[in-house]
Protein backbone atom coordinates (compact mmCIF):
# COMPACT_ATOMS: atom_id res chain seq x y z
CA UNK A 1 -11.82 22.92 -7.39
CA UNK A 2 -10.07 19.75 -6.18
CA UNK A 3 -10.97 17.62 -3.71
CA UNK A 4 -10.61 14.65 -1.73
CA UNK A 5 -12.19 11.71 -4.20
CA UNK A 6 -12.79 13.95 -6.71
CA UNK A 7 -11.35 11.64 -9.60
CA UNK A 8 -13.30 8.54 -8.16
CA UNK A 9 -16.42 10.22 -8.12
CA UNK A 10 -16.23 11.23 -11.50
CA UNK A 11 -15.03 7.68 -12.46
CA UNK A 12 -18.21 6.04 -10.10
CA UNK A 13 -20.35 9.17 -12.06
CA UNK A 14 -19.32 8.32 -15.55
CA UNK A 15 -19.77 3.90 -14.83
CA UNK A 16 -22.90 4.97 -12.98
CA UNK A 17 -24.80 6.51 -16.09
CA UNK A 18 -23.66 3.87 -18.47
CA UNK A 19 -20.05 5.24 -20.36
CA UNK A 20 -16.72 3.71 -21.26
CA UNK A 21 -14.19 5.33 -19.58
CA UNK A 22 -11.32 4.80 -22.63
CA UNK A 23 -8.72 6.78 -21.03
CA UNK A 24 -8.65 9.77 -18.65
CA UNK A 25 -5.85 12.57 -17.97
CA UNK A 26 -5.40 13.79 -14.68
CA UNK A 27 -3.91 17.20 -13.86
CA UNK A 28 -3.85 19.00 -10.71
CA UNK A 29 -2.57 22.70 -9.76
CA UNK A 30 -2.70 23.95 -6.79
CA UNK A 31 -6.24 23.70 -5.82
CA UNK A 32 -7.30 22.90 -9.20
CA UNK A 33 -8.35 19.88 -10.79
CA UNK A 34 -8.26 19.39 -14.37
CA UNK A 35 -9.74 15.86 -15.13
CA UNK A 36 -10.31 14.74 -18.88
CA UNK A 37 -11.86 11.94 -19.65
CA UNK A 38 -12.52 10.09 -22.86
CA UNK A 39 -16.07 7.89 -22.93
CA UNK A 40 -18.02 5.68 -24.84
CA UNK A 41 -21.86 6.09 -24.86
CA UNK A 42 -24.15 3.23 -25.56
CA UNK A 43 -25.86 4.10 -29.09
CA UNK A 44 -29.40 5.39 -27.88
CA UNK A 45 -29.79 9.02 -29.01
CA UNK A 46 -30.23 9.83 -25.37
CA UNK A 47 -27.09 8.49 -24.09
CA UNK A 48 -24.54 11.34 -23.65
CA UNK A 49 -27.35 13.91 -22.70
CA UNK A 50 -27.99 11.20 -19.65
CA UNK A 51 -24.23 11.10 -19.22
CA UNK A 52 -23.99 14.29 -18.68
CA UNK A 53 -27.06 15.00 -16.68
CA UNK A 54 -26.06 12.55 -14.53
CA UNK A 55 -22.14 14.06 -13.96
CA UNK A 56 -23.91 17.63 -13.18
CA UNK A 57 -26.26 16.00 -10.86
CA UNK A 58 -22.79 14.35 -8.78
CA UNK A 59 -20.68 17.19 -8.79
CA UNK A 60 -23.63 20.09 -8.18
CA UNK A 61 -22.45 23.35 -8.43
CA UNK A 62 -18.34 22.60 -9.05
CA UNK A 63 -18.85 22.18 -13.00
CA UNK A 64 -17.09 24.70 -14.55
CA UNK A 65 -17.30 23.95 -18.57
CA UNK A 66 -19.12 21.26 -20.33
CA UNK A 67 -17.24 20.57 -23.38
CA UNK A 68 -19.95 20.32 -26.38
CA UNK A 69 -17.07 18.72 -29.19
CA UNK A 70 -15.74 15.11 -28.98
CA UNK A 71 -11.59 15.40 -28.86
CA UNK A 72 -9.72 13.21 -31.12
CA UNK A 73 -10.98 10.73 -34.13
């Protein structure tokens, strides 16, 4: 679901637990956001699982999918 701030805290989410934000795509309908980010992860083998961890922790119980598969090269 969308909401007020929604893209900022993502943004604030994704800065906060270390990524790149490269470029993001921002889509909303109706009363539904569709936010896609692409992120760079510093090279620890730990880094996106923290990444992500962190982003669930922020937005609680509005995370619909976690995509497992990088998109693009």
């Amino acid at each position: 679901m969308d909401r007020a701030g929604l893209l900022a805290l993502l943004a604030g989410a994704l800065e906060g637990a270390g990524a790149g934000i490269v470029w993001a795509k921002v889509n909303t309908f109706g009363s539904t956001a569709a936010d896609v980010f692409c992120v760079t992860v510093p090279a620890e083998l730990d880094a996106r699982a923290a990444v992500e961890q962190h982003l669930l922790e922020v937005l609680g119980a509005s995370v619909d999918v976690v995509v497992d598969e990088p998109v693009g090269d």
